[in-house]
Structures are given as structure tokens and as C-alpha cells.
C-alpha atoms as a PDB file:
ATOM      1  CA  UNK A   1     108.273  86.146  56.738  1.00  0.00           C
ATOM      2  CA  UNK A   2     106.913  83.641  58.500  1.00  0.00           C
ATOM      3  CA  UNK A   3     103.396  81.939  56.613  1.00  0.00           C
ATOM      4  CA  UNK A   4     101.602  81.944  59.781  1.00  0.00           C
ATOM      5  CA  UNK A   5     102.520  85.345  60.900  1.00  0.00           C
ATOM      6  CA  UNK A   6     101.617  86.527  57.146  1.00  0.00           C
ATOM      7  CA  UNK A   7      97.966  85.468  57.461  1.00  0.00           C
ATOM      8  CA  UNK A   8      97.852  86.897  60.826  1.00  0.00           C
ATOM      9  CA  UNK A   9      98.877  90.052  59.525  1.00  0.00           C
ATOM     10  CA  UNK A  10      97.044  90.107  56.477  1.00  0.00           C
ATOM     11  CA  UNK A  11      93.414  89.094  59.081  1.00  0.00           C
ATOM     12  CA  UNK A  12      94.302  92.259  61.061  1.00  0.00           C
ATOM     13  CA  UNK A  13      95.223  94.740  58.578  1.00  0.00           C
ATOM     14  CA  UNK A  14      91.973  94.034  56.793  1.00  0.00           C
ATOM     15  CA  UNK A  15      89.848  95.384  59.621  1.00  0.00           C
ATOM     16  CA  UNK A  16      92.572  98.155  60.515  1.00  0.00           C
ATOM     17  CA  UNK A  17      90.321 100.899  58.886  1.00  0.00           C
ATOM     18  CA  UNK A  18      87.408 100.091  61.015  1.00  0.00           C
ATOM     19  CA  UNK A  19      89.343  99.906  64.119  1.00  0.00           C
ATOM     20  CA  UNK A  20      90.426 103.120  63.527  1.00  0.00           C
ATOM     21  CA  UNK A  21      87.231 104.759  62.361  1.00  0.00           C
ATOM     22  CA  UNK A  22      85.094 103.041  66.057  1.00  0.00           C
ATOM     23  CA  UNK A  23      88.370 104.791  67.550  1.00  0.00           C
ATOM     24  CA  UNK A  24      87.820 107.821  66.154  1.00  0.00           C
ATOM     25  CA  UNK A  25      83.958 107.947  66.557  1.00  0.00           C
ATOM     26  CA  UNK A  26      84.399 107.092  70.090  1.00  0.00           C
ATOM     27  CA  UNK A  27      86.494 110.250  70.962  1.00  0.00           C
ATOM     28  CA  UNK A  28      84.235 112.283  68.914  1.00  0.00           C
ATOM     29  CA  UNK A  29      81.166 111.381  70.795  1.00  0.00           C
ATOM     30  CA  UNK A  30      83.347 112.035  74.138  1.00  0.00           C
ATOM     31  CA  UNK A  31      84.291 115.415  73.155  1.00  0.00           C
ATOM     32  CA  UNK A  32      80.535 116.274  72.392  1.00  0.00           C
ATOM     33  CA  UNK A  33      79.697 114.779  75.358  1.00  0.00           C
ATOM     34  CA  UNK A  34      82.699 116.801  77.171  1.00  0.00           C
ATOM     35  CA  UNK A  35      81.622 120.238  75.784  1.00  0.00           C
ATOM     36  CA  UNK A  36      77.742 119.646  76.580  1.00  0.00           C
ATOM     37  CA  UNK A  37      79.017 119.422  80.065  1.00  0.00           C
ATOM     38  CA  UNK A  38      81.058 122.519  79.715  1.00  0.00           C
ATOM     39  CA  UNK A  39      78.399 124.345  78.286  1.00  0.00           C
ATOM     40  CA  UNK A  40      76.385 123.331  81.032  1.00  0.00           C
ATOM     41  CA  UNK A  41      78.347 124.473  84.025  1.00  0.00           C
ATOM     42  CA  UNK A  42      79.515 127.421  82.375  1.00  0.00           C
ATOM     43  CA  UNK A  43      75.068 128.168  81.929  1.00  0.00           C
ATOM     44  CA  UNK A  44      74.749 127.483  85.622  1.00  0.00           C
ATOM     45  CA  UNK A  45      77.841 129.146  86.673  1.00  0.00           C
ATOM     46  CA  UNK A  46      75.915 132.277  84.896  1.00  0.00           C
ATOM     47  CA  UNK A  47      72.640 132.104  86.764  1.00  0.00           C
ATOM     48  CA  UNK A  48      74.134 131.209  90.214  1.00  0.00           C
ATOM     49  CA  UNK A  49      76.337 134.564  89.604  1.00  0.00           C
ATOM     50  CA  UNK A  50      73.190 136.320  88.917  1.00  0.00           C
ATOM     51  CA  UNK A  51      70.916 134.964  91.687  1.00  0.00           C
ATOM     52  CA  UNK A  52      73.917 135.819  94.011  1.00  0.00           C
ATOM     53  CA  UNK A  53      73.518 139.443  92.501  1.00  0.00           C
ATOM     54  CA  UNK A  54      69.879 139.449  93.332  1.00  0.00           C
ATOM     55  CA  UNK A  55      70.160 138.197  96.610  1.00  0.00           C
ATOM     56  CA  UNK A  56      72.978 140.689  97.365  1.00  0.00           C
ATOM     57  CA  UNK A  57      70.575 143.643  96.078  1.00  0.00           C
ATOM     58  CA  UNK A  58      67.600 142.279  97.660  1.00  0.00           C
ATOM     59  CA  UNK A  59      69.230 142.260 101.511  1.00  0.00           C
ATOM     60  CA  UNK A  60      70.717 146.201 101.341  1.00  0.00           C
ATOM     61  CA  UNK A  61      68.812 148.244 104.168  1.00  0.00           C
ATOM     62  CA  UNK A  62      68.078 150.955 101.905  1.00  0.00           C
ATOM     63  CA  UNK A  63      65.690 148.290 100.271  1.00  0.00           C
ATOM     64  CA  UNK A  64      63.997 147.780 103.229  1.00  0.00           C
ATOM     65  CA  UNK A  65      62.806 151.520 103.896  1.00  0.00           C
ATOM     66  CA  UNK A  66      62.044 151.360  99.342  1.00  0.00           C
ATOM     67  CA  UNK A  67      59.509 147.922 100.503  1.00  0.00           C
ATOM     68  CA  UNK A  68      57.871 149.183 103.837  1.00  0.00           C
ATOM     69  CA  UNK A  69      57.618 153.260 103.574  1.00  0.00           C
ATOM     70  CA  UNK A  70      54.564 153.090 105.966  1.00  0.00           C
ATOM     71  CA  UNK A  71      55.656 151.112 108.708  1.00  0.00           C
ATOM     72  CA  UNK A  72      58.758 150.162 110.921  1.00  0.00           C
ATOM     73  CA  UNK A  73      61.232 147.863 109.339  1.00  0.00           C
ATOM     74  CA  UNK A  74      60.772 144.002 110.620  1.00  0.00           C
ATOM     75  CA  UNK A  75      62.598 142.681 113.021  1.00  0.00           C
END
């Protein structure tokens, strides 16, 4: 092998491991960061589903009449 090529080789595969390793952290840290997200939507996907349920409850007629027994139903 070529002398020049040797050192080359022998200056990269000394820092290999932490190439590897700043690899490795750096898809760790965008996984976390992928299932905060996740966790997230899926919380708000949750309440919007819920305040959709309300709102759907909330508007039936027979609501109405339950809210204002006394007096005609607004207009």
C-alpha cells in the first residue's frame, strides 16, 4: 500500500468511533424529537375529537328545550 494513503487511512480510522457515535447520537435525538411530535398530535388529535363531541351534544334541539324550560327557544 501506498505510504501516503497508509497515513491517510490510519488519520481517519482513528476518529472512526467518534464519527460513528455523533452519527448515532444524532438519530437518537431525531427520533425523540420525532415521537414528541407524535405524541403531540396524537394528544391534540384526542381533545379536538372530544370538543367536536361536545359541540355536537351541545347543538341537539332537545338541549335547547333541557336549557330554556320557561321560555320560547331563541331565534
Amino acid at each position: 500500500m501506498d505510504p501516503i494513503l497508509a497515513e491517510i487511512y490510519s488519520t481517519v480510522m482513528s476518529a472512526a468511533p467518534y464519527v460513528i457515535a455523533a452519527y448515532a447520537l444524532i438519530w437518537l435525538i431525531l427520533l425523540v424529537f420525532v415521537l414528541i411530535v407524535f405524541s403531540g398530535q396524537h394528544r391534540t388529535e384526542r381533545q379536538l375529537a372530544a370538543l367536536t363531541a361536545a359541540l355536537a351534544a351541545s347543538s341537539k334541539p332537545q338541549d335547547q328545550a333541557k336549557r330554556w324550560p320557561n321560555s320560547r327557544r331563541p331565534s
